[in-house]
N, C-alpha and C. Protein backbone atom coordinates (compact mmCIF):
# COMPACT_ATOMS: atom_id res chain seq x y z
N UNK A 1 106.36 113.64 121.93
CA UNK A 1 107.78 113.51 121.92
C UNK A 1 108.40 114.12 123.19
N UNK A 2 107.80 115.37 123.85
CA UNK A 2 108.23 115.58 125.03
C UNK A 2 108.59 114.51 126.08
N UNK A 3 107.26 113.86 126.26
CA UNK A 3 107.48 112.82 127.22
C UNK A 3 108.95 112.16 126.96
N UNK A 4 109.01 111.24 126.07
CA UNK A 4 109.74 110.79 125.57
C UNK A 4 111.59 111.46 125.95
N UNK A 5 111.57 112.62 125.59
CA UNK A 5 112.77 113.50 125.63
C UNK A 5 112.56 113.55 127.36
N UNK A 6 111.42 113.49 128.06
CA UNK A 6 111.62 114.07 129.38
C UNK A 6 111.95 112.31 130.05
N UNK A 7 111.72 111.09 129.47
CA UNK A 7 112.26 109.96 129.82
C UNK A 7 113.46 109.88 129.58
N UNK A 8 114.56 110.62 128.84
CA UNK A 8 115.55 110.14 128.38
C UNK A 8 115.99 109.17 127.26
N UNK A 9 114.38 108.82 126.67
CA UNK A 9 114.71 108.11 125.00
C UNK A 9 115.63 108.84 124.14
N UNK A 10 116.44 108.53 124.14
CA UNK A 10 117.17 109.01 122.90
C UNK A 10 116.59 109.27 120.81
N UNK A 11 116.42 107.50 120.96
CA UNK A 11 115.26 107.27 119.57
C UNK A 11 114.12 106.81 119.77
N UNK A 12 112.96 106.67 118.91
CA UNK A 12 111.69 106.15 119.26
C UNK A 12 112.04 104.97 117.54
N UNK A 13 111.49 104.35 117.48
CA UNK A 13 111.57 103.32 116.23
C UNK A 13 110.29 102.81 116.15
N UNK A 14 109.73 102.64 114.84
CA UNK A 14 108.24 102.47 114.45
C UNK A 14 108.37 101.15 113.44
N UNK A 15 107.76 99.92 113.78
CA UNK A 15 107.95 98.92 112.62
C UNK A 15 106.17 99.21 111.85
N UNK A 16 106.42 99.12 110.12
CA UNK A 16 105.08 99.64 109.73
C UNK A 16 104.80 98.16 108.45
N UNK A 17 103.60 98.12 108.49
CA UNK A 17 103.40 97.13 107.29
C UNK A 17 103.56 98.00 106.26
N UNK A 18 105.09 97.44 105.29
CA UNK A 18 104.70 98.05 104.29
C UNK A 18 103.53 98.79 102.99
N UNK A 19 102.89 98.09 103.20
CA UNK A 19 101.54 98.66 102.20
C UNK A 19 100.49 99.51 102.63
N UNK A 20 100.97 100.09 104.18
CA UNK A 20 100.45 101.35 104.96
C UNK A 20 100.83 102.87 104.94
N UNK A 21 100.72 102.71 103.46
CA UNK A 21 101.63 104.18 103.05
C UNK A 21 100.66 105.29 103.87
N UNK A 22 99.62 105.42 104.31
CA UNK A 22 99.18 106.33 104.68
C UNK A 22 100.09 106.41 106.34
N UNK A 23 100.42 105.24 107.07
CA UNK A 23 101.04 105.39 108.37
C UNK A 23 102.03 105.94 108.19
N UNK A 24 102.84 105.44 106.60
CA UNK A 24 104.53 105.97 106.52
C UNK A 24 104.31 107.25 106.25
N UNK A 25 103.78 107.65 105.71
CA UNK A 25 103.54 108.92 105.56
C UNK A 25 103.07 109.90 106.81
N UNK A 26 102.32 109.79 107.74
CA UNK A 26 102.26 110.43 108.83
C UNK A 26 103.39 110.30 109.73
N UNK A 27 104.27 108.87 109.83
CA UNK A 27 105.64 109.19 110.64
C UNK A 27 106.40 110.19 109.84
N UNK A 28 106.76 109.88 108.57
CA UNK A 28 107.33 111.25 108.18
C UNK A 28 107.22 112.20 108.03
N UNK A 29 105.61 112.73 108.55
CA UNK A 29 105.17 114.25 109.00
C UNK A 29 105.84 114.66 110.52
N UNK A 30 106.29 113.51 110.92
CA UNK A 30 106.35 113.49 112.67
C UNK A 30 107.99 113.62 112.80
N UNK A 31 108.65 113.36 111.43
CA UNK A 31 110.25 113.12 111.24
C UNK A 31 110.49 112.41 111.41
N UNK A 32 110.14 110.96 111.14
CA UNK A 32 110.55 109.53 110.80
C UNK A 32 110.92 109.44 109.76
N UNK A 33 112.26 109.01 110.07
CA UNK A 33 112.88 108.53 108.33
C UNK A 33 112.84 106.51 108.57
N UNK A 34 112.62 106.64 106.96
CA UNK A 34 112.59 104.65 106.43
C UNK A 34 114.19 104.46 106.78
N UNK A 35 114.81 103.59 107.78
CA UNK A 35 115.79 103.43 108.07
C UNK A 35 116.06 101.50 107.31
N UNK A 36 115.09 100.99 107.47
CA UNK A 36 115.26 99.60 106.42
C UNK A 36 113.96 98.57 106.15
N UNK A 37 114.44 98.01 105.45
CA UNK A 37 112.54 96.85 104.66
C UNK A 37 113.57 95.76 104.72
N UNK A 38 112.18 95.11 105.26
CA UNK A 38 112.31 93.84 105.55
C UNK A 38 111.40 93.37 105.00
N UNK A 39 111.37 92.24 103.98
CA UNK A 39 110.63 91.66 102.91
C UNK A 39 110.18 90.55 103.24
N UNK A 40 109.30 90.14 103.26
CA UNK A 40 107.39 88.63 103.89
C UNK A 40 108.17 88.06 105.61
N UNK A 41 108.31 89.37 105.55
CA UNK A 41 108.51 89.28 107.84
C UNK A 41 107.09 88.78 108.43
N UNK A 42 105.96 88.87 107.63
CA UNK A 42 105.46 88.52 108.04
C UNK A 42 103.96 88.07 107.71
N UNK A 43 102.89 87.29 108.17
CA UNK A 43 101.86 86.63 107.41
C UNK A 43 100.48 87.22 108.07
N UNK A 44 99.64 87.82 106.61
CA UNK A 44 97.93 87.97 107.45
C UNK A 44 97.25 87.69 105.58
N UNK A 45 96.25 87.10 105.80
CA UNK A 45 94.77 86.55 105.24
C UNK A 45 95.00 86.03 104.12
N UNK A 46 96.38 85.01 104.40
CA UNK A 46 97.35 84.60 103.34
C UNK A 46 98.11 84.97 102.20
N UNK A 47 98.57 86.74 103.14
CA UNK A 47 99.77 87.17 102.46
C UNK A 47 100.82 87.38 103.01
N UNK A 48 101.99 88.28 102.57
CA UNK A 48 103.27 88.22 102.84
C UNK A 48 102.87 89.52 102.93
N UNK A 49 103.71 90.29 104.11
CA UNK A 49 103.71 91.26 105.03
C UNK A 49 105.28 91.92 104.71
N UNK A 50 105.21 92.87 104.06
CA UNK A 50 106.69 93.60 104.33
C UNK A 50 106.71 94.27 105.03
N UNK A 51 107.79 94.54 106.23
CA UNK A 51 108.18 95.59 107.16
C UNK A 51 108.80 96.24 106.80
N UNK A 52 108.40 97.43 107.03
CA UNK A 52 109.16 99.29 106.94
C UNK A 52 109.75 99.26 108.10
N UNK A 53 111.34 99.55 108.76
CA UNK A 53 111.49 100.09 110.09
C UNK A 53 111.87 101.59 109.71
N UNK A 54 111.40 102.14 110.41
CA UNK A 54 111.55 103.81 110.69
C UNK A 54 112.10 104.47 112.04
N UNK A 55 112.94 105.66 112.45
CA UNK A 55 113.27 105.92 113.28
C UNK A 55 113.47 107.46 113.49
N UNK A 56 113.53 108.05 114.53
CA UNK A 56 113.40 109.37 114.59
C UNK A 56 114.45 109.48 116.18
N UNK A 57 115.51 110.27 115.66
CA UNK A 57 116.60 110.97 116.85
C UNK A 57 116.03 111.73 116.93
N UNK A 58 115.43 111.64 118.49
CA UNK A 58 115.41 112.98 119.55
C UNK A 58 115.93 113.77 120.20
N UNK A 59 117.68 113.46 119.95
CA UNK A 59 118.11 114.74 120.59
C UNK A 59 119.91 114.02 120.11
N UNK A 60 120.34 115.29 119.91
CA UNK A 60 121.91 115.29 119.07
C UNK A 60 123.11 114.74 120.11
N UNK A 61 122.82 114.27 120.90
CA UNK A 61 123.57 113.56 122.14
C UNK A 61 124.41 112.62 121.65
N UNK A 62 125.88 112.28 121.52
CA UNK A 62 127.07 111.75 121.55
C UNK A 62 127.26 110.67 122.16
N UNK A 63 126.87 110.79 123.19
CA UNK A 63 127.32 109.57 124.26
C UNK A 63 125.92 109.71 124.88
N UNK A 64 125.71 108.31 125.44
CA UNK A 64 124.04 108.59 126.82
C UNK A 64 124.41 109.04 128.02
């Protein structure tokens, strides 16, 4: 996250297959919160893929 803060990212945003609770769960060790689901976004071994988006503010900044 340094890097990141030393680029000037403000947020970082993580899209997760929903049924990767072990990934959602390590972004929210990292302070990713579930910001929204998106329901059969997408297709693998002929299923329907839900997306988790997640996001994490790096720094309390107002304006860029």
């Amino acid at each position: 996250m340094t890097r990141a803060l030393d680029a000037g990212v403000h947020v970082l945003v993580a899209a997760i297959d929903g049924a990767n609770e072990a990934s959602i769960r390590f972004h929210e060790r990292l302070g990713f919160e579930v910001v929204g689901r998106m329901p059969q976004t997408g297709l693998k071994f002929g299923r329907w893929l839900n997306l988790v988006l997640m996001q994490r503010i790096l720094d309390d900044r107002e304006r860029p």
